[in-house]
PDB file of N, CA and C in Angstrom:
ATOM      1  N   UNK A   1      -3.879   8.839   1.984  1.00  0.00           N
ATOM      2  CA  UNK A   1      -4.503   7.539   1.895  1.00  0.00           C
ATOM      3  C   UNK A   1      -5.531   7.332   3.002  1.00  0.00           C
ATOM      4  N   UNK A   2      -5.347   7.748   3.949  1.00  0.00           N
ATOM      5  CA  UNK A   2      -5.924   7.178   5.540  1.00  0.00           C
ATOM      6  C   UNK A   2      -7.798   8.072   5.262  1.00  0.00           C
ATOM      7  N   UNK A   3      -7.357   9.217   4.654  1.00  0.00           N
ATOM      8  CA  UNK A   3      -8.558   9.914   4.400  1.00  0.00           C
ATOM      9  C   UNK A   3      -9.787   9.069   3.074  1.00  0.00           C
ATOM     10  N   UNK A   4      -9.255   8.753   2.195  1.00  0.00           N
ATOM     11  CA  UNK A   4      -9.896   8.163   1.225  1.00  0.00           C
ATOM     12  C   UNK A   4     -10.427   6.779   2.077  1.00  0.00           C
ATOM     13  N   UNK A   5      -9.834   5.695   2.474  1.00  0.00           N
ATOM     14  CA  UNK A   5      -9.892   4.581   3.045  1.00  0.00           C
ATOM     15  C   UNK A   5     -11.447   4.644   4.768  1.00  0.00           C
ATOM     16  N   UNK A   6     -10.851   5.570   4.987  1.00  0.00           N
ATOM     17  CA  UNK A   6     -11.957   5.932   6.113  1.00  0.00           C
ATOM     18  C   UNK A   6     -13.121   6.626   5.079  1.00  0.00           C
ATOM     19  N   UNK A   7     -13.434   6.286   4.422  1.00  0.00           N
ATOM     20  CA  UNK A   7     -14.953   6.745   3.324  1.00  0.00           C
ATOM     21  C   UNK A   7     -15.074   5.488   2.771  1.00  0.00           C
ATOM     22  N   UNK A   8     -14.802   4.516   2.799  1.00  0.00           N
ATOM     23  CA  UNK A   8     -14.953   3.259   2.023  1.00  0.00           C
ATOM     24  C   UNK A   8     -16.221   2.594   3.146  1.00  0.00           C
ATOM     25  N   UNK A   9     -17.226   1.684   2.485  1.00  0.00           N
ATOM     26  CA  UNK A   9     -18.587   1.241   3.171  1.00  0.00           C
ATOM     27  C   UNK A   9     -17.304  -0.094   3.654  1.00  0.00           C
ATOM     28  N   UNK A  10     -17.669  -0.299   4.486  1.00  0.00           N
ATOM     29  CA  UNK A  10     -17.101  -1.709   5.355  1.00  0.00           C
ATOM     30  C   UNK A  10     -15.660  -1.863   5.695  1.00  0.00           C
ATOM     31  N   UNK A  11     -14.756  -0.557   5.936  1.00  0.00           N
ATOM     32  CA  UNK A  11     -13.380   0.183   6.918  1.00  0.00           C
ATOM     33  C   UNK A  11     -13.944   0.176   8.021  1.00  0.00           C
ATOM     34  N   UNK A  12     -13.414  -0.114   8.730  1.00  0.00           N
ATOM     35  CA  UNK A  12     -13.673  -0.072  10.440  1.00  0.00           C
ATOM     36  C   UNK A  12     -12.829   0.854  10.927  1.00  0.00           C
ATOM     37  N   UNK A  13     -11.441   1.028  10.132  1.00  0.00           N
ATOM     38  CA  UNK A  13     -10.267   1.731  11.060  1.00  0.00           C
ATOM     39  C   UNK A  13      -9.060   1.416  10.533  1.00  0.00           C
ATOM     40  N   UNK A  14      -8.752   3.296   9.595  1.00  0.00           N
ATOM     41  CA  UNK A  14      -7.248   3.337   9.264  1.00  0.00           C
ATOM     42  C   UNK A  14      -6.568   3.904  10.126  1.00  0.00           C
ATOM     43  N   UNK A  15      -5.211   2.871   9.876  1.00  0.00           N
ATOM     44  CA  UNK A  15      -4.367   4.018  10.924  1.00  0.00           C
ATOM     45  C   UNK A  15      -2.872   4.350  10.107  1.00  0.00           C
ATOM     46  N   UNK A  16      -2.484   5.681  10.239  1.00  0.00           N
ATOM     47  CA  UNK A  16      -1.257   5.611   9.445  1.00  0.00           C
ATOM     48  C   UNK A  16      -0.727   5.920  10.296  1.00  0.00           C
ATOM     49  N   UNK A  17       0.693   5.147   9.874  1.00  0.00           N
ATOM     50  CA  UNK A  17       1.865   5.009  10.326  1.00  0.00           C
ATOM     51  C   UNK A  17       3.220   4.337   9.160  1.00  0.00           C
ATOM     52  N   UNK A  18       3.946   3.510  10.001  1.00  0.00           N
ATOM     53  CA  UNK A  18       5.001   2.737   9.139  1.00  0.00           C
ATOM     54  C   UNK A  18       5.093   1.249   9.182  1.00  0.00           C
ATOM     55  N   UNK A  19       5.417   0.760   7.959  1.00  0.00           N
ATOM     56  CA  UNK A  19       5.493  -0.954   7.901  1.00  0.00           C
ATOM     57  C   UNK A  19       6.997  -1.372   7.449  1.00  0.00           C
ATOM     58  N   UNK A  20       7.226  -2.227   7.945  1.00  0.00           N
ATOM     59  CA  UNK A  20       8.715  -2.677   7.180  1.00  0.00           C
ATOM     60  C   UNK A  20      10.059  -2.316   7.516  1.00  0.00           C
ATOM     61  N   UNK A  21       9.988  -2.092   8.783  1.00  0.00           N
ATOM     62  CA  UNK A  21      10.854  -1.980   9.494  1.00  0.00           C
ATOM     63  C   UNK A  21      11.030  -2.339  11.681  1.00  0.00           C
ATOM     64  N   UNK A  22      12.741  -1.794  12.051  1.00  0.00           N
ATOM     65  CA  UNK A  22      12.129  -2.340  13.511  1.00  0.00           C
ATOM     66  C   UNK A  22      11.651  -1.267  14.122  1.00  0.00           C
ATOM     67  N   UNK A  23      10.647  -2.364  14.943  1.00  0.00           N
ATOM     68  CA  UNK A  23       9.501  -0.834  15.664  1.00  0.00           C
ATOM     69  C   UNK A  23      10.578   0.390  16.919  1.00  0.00           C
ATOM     70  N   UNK A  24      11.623   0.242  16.584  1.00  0.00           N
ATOM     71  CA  UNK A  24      12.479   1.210  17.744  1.00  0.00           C
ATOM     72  C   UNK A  24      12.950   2.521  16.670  1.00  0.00           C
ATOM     73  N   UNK A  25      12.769   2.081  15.515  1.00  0.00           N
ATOM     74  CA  UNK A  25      13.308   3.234  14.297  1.00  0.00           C
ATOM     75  C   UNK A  25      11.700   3.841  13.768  1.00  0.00           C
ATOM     76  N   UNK A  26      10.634   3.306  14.179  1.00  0.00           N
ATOM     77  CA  UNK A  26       9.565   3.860  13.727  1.00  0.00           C
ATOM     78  C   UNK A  26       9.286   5.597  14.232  1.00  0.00           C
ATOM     79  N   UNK A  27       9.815   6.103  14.190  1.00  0.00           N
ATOM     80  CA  UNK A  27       9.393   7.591  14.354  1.00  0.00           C
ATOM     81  C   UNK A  27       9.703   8.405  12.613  1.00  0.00           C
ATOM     82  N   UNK A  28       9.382   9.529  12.775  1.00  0.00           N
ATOM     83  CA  UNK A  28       9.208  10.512  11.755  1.00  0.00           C
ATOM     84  C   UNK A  28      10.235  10.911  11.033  1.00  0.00           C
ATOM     85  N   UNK A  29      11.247  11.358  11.962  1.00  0.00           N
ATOM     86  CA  UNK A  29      12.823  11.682  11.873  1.00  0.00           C
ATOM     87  C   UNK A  29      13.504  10.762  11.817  1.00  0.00           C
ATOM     88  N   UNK A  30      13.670   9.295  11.957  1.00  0.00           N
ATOM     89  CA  UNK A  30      14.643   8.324  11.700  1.00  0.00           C
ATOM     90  C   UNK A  30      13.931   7.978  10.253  1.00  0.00           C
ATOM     91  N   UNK A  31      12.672   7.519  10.503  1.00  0.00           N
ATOM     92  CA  UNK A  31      12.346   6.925   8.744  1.00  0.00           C
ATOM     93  C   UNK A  31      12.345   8.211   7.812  1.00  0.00           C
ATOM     94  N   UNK A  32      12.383   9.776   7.983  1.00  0.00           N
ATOM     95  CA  UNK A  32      12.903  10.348   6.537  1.00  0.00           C
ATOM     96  C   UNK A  32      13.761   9.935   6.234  1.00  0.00           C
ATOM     97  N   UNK A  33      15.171   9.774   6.804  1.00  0.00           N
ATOM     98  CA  UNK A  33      16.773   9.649   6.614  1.00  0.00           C
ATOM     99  C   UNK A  33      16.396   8.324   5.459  1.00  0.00           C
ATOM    100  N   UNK A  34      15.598   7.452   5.097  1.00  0.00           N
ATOM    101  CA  UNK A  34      15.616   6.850   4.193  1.00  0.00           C
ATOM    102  C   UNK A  34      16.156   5.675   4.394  1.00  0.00           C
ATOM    103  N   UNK A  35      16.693   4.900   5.586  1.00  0.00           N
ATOM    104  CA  UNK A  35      17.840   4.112   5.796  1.00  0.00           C
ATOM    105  C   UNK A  35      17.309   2.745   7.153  1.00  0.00           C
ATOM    106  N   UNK A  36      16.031   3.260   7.622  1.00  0.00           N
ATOM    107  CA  UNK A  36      15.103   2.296   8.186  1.00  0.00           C
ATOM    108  C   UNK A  36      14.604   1.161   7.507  1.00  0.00           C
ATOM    109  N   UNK A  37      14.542   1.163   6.437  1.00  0.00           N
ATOM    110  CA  UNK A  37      13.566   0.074   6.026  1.00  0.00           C
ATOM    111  C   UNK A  37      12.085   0.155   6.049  1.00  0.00           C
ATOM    112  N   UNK A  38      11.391   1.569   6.584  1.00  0.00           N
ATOM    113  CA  UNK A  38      10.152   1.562   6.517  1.00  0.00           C
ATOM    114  C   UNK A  38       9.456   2.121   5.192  1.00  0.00           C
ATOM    115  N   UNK A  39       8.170   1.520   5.182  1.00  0.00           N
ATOM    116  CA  UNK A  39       7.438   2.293   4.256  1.00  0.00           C
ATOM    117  C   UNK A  39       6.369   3.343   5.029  1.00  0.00           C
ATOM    118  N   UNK A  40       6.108   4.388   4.555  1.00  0.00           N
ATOM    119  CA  UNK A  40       4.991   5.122   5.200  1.00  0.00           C
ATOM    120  C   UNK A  40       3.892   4.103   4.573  1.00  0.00           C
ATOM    121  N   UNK A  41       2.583   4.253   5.323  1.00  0.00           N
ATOM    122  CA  UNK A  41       1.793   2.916   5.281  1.00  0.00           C
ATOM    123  C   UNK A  41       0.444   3.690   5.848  1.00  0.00           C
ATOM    124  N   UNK A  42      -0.343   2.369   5.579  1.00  0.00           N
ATOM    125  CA  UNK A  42      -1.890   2.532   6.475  1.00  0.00           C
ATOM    126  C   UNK A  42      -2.468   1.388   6.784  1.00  0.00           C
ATOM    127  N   UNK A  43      -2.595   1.149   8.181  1.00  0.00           N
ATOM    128  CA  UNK A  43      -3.227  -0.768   8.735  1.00  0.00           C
ATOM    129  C   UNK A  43      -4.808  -0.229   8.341  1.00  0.00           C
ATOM    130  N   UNK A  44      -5.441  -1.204   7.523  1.00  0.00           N
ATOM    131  CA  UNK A  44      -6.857  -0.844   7.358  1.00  0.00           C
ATOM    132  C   UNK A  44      -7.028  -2.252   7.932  1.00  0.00           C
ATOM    133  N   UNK A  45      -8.123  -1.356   9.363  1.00  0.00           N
ATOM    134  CA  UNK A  45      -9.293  -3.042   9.369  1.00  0.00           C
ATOM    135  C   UNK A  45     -10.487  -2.881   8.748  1.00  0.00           C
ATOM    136  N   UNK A  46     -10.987  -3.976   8.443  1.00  0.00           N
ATOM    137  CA  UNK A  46     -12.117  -3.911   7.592  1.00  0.00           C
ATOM    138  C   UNK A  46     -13.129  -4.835   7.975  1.00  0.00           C
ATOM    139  N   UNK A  47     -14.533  -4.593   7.229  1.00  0.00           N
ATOM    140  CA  UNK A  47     -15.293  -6.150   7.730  1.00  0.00           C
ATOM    141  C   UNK A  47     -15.581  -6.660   5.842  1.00  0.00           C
ATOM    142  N   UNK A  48     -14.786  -8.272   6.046  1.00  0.00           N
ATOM    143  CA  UNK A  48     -14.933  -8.923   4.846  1.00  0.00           C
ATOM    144  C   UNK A  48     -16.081  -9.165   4.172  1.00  0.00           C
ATOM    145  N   UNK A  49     -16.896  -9.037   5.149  1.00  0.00           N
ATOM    146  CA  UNK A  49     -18.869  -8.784   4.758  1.00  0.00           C
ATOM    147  C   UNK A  49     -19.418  -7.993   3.336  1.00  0.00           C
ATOM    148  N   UNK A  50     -18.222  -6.971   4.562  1.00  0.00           N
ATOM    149  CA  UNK A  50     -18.601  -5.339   3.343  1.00  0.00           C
ATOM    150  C   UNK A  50     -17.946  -4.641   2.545  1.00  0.00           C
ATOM    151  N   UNK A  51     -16.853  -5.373   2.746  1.00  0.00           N
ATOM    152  CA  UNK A  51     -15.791  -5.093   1.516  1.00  0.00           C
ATOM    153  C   UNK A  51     -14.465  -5.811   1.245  1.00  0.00           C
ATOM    154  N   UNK A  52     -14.143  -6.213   0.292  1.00  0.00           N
ATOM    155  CA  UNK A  52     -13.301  -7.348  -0.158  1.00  0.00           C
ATOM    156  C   UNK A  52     -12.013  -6.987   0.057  1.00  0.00           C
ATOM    157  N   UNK A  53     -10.793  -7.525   0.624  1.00  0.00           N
ATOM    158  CA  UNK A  53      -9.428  -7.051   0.412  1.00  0.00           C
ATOM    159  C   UNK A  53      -9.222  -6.397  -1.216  1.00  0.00           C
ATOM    160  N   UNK A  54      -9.458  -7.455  -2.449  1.00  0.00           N
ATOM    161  CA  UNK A  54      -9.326  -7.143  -3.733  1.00  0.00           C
ATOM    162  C   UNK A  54     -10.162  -5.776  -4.219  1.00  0.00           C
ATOM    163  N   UNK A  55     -11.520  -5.269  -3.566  1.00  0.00           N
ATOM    164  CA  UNK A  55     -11.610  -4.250  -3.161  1.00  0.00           C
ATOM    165  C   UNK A  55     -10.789  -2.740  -2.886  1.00  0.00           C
ATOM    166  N   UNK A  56     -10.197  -3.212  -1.835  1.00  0.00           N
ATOM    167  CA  UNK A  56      -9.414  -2.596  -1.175  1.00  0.00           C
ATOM    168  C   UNK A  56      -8.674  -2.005  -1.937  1.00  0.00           C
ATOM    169  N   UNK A  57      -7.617  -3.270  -3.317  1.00  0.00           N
ATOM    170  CA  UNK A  57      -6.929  -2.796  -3.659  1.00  0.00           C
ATOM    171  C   UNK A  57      -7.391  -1.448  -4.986  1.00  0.00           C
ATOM    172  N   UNK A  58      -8.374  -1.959  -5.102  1.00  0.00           N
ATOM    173  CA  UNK A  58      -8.685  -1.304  -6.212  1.00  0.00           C
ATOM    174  C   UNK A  58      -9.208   0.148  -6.043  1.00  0.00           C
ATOM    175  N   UNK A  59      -9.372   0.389  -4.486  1.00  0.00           N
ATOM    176  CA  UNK A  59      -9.520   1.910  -4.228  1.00  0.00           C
ATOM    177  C   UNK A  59      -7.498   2.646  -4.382  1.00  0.00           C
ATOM    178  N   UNK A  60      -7.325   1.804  -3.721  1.00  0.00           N
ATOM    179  CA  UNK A  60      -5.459   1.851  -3.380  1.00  0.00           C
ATOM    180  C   UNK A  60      -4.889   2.150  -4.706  1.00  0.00           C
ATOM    181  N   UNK A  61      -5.491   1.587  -5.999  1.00  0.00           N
ATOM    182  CA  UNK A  61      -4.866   1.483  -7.527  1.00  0.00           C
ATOM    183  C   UNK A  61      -4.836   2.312  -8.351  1.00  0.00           C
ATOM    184  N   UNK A  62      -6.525   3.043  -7.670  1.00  0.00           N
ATOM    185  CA  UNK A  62      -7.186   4.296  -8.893  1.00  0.00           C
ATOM    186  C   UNK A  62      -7.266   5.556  -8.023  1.00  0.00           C
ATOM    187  N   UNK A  63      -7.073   5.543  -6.915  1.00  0.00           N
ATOM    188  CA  UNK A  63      -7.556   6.512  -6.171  1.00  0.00           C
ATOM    189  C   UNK A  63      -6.087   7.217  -5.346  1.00  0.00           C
ATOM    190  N   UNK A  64      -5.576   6.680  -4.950  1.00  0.00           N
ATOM    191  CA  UNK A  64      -5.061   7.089  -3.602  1.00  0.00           C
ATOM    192  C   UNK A  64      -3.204   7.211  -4.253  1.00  0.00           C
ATOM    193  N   UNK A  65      -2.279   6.215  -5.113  1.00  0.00           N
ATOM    194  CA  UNK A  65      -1.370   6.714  -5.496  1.00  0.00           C
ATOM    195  C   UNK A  65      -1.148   5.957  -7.198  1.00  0.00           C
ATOM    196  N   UNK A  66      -0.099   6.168  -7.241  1.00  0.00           N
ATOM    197  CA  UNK A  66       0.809   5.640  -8.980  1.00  0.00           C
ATOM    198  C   UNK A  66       1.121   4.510  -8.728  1.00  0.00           C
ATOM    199  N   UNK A  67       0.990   3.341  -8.864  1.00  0.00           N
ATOM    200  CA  UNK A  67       1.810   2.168  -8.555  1.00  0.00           C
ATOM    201  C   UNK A  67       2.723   1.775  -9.443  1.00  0.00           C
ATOM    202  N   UNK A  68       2.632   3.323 -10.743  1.00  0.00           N
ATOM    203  CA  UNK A  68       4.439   2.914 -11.576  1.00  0.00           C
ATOM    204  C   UNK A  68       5.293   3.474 -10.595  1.00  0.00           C
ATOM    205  N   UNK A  69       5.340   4.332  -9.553  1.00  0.00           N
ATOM    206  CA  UNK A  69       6.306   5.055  -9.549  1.00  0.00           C
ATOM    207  C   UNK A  69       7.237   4.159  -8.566  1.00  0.00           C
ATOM    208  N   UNK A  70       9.008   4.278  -8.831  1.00  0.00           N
ATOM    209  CA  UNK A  70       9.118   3.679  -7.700  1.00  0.00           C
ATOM    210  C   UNK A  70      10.003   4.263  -6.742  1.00  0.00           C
ATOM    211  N   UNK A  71      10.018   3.908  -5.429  1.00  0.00           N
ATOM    212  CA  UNK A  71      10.027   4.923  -4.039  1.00  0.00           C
ATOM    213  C   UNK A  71       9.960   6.207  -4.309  1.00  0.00           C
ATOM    214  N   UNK A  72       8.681   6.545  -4.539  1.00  0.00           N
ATOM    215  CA  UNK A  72       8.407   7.776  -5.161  1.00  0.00           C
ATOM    216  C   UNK A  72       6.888   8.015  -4.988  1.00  0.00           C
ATOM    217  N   UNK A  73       6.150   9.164  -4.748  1.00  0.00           N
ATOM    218  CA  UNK A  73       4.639   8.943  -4.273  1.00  0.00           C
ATOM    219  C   UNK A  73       4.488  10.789  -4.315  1.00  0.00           C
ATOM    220  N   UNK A  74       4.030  11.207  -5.791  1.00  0.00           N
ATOM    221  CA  UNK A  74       4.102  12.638  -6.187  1.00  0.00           C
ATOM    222  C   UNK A  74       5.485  12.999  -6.146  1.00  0.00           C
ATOM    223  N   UNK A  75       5.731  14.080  -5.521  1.00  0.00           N
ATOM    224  CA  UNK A  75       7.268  15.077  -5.497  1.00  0.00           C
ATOM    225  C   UNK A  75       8.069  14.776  -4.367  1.00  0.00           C
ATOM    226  N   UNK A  76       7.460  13.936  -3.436  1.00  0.00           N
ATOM    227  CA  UNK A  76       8.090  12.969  -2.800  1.00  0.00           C
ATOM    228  C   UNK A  76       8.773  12.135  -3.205  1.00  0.00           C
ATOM    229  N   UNK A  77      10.393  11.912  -2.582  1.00  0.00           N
ATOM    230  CA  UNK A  77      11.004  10.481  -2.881  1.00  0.00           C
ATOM    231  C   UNK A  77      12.023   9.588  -1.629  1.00  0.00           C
ATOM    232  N   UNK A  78      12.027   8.423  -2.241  1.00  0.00           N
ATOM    233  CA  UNK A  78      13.009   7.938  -1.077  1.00  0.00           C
ATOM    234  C   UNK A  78      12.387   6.288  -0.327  1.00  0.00           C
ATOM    235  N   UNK A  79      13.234   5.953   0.077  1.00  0.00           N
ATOM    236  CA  UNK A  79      12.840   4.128   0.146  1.00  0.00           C
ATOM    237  C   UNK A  79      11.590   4.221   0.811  1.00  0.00           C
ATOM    238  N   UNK A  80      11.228   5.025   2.172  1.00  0.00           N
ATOM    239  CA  UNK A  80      10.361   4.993   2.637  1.00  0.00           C
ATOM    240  C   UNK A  80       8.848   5.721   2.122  1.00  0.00           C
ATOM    241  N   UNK A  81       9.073   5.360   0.796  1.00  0.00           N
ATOM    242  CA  UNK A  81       7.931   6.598  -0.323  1.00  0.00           C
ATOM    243  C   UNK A  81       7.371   5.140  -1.142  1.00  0.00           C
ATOM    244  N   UNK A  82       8.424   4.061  -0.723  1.00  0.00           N
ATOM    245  CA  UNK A  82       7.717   2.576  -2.048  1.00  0.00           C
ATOM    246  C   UNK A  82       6.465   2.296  -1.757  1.00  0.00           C
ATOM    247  N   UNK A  83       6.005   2.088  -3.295  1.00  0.00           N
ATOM    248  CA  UNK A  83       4.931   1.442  -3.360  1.00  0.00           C
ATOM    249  C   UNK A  83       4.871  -0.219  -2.815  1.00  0.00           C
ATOM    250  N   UNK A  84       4.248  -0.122  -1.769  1.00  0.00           N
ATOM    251  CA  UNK A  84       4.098  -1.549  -1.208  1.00  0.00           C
ATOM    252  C   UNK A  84       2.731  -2.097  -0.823  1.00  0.00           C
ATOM    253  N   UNK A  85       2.735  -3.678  -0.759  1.00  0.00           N
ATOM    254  CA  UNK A  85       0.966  -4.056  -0.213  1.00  0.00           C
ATOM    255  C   UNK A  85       1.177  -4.780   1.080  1.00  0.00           C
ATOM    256  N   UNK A  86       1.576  -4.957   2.201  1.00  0.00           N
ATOM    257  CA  UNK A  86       2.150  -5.363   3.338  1.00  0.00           C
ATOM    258  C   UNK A  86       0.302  -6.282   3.506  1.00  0.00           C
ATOM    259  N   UNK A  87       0.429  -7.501   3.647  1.00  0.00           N
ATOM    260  CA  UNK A  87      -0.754  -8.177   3.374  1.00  0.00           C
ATOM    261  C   UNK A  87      -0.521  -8.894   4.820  1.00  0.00           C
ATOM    262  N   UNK A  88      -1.762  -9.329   4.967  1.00  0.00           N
ATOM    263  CA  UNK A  88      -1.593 -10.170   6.542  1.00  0.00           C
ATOM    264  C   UNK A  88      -1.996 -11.425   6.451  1.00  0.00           C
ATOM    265  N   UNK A  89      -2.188 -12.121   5.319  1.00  0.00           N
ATOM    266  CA  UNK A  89      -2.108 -13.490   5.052  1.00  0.00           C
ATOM    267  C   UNK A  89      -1.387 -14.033   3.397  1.00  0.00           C
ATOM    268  N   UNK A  90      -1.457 -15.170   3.252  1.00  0.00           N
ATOM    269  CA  UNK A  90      -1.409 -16.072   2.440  1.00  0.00           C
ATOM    270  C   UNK A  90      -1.791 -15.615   1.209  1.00  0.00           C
ATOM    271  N   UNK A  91      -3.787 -15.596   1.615  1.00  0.00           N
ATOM    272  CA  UNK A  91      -4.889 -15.116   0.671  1.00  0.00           C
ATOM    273  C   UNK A  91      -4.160 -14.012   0.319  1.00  0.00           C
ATOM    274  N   UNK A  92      -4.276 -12.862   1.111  1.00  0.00           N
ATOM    275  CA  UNK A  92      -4.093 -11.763   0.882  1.00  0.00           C
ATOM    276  C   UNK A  92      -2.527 -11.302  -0.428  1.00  0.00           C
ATOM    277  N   UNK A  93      -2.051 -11.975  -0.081  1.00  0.00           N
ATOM    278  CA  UNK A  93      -0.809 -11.731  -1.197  1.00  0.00           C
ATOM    279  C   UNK A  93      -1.226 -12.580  -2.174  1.00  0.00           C
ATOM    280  N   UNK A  94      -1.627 -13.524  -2.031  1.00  0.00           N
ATOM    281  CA  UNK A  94      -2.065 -14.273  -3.661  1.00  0.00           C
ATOM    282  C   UNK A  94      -2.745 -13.506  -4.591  1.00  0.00           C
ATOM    283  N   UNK A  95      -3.839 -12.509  -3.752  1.00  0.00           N
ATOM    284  CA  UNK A  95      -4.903 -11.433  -4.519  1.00  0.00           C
ATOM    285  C   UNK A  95      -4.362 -10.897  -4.645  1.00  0.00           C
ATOM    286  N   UNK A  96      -3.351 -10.115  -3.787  1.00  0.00           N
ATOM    287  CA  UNK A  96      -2.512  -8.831  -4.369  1.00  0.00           C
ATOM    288  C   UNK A  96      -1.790  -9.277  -5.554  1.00  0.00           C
ATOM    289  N   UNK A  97      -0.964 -10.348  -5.673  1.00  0.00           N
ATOM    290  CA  UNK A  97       0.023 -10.655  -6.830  1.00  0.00           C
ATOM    291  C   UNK A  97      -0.782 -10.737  -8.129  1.00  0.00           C
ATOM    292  N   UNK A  98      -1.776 -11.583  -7.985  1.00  0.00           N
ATOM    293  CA  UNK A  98      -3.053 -12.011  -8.926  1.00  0.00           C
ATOM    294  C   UNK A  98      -3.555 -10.662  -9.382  1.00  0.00           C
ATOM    295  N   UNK A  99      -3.700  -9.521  -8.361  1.00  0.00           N
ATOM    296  CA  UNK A  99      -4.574  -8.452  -8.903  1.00  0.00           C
ATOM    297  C   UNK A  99      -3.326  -7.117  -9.759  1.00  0.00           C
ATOM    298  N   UNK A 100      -2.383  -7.491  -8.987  1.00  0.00           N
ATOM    299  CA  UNK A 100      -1.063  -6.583 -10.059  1.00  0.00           C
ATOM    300  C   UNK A 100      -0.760  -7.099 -11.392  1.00  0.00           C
ATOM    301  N   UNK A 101      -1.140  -8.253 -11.705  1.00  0.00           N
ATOM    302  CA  UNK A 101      -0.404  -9.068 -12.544  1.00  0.00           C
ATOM    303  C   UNK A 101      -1.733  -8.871 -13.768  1.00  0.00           C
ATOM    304  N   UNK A 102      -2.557  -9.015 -13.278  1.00  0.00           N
ATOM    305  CA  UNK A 102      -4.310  -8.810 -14.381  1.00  0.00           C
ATOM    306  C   UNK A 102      -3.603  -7.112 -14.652  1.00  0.00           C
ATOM    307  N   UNK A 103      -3.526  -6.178 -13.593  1.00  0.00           N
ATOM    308  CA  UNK A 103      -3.273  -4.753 -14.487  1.00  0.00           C
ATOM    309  C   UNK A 103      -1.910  -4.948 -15.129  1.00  0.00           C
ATOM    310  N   UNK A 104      -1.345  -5.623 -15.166  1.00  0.00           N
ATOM    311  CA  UNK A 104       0.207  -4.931 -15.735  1.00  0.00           C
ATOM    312  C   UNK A 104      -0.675  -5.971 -17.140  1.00  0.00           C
ATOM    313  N   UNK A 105      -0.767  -6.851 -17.007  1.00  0.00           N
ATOM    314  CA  UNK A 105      -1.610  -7.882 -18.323  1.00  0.00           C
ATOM    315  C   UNK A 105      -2.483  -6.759 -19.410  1.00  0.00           C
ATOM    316  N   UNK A 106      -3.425  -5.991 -18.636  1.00  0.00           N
ATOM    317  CA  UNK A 106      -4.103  -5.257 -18.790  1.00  0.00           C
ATOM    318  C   UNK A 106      -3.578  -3.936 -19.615  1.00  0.00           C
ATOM    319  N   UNK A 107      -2.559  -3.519 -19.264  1.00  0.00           N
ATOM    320  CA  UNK A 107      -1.897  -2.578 -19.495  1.00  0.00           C
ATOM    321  C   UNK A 107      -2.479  -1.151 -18.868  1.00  0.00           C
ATOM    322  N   UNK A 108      -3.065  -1.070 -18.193  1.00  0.00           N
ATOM    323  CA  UNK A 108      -3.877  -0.355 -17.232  1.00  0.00           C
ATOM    324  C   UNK A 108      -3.229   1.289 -16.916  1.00  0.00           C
ATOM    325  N   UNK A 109      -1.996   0.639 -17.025  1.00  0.00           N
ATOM    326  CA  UNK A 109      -1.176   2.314 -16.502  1.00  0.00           C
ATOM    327  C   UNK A 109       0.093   2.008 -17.749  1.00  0.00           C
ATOM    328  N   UNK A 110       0.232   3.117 -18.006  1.00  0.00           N
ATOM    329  CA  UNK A 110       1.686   3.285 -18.884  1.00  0.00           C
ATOM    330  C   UNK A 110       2.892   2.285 -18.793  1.00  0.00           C
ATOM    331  N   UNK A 111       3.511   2.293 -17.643  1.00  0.00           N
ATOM    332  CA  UNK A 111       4.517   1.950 -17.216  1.00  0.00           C
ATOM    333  C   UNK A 111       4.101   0.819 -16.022  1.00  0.00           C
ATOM    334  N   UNK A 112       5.010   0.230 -16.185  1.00  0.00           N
ATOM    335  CA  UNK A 112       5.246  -1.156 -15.489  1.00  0.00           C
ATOM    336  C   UNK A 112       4.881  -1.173 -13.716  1.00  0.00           C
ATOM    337  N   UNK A 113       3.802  -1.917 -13.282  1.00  0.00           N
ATOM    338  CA  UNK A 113       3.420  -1.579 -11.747  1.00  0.00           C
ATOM    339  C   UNK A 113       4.852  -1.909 -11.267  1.00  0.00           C
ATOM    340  N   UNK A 114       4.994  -1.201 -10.340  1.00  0.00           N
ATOM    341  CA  UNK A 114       6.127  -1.313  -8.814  1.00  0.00           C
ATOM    342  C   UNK A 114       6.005  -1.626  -8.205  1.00  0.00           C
ATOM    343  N   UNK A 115       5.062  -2.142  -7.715  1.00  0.00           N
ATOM    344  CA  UNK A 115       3.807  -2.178  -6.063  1.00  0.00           C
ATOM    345  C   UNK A 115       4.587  -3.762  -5.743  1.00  0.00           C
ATOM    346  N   UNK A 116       4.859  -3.801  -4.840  1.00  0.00           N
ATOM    347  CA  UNK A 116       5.032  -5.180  -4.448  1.00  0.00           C
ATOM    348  C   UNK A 116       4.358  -5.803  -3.185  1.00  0.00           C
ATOM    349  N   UNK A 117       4.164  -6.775  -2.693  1.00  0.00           N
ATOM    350  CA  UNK A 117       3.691  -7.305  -1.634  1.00  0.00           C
ATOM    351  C   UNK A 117       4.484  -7.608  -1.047  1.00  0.00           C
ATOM    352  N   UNK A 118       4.374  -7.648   0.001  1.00  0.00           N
ATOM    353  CA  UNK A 118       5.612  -7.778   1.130  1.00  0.00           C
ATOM    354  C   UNK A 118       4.546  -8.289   2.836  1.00  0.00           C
ATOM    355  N   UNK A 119       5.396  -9.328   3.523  1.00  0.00           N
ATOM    356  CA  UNK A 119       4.679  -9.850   4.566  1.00  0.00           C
ATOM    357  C   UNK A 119       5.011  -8.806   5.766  1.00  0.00           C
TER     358      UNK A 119
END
């Protein structure tokens, strides 16, 4: 993900790491075990100028993973594999919910999106 996202016109700066869990279990070897609560993740800053969160998602939708699959991301599996949108406002989850809800409407992918938003 971090590679696709750093090619986008108006990314300032991905960083991967983990979301959704406490930052004392954030290492490599505690979140495989599956039992952290993290998701593997990517903080994108961006400038809203030059590219839209709803944007965002739509590189995230077609490009980068499956949003049927769930805790699952290719031949990878496991809680810390979910499809998630970890949003940093209000806005931001309203578009995300709004923009999952137009594809599943849409019928866009086979099977039912997974992707959830989460604060």
């Amino acid at each position: 993900m971090q590679g696709v996202f750093e090619h986008v016109r108006g990314v300032k700066k991905v960083v991967a790491g983990y979301a959704g869990g406490a930052r004392s279990t954030a290492q490599y070897e505690t979140v495989s075990s599956g039992a952290t609560g993290h998701a593997e993740s990517v903080k994108i800053t961006f400038d809203p100028a030059q590219v839209s969160f709803g944007q965002l998602l739509q590189v995230a939708f077609s490009v980068v993973y499956d949003p049927t699959l769930l805790n699952r991301q290719g031949r990878t599996s496991g809680l810390q594999y979910r499809s998630a949108i970890f949003y940093a406002d209000d806005e931001q989850k309203r578009i995300a919910e709004a923009y999952i809800a137009q594809l599943d409407q849409s019928h866009a992918f086979k099977r039912p999106i997974v992707t959830r938003s989460t604060l």
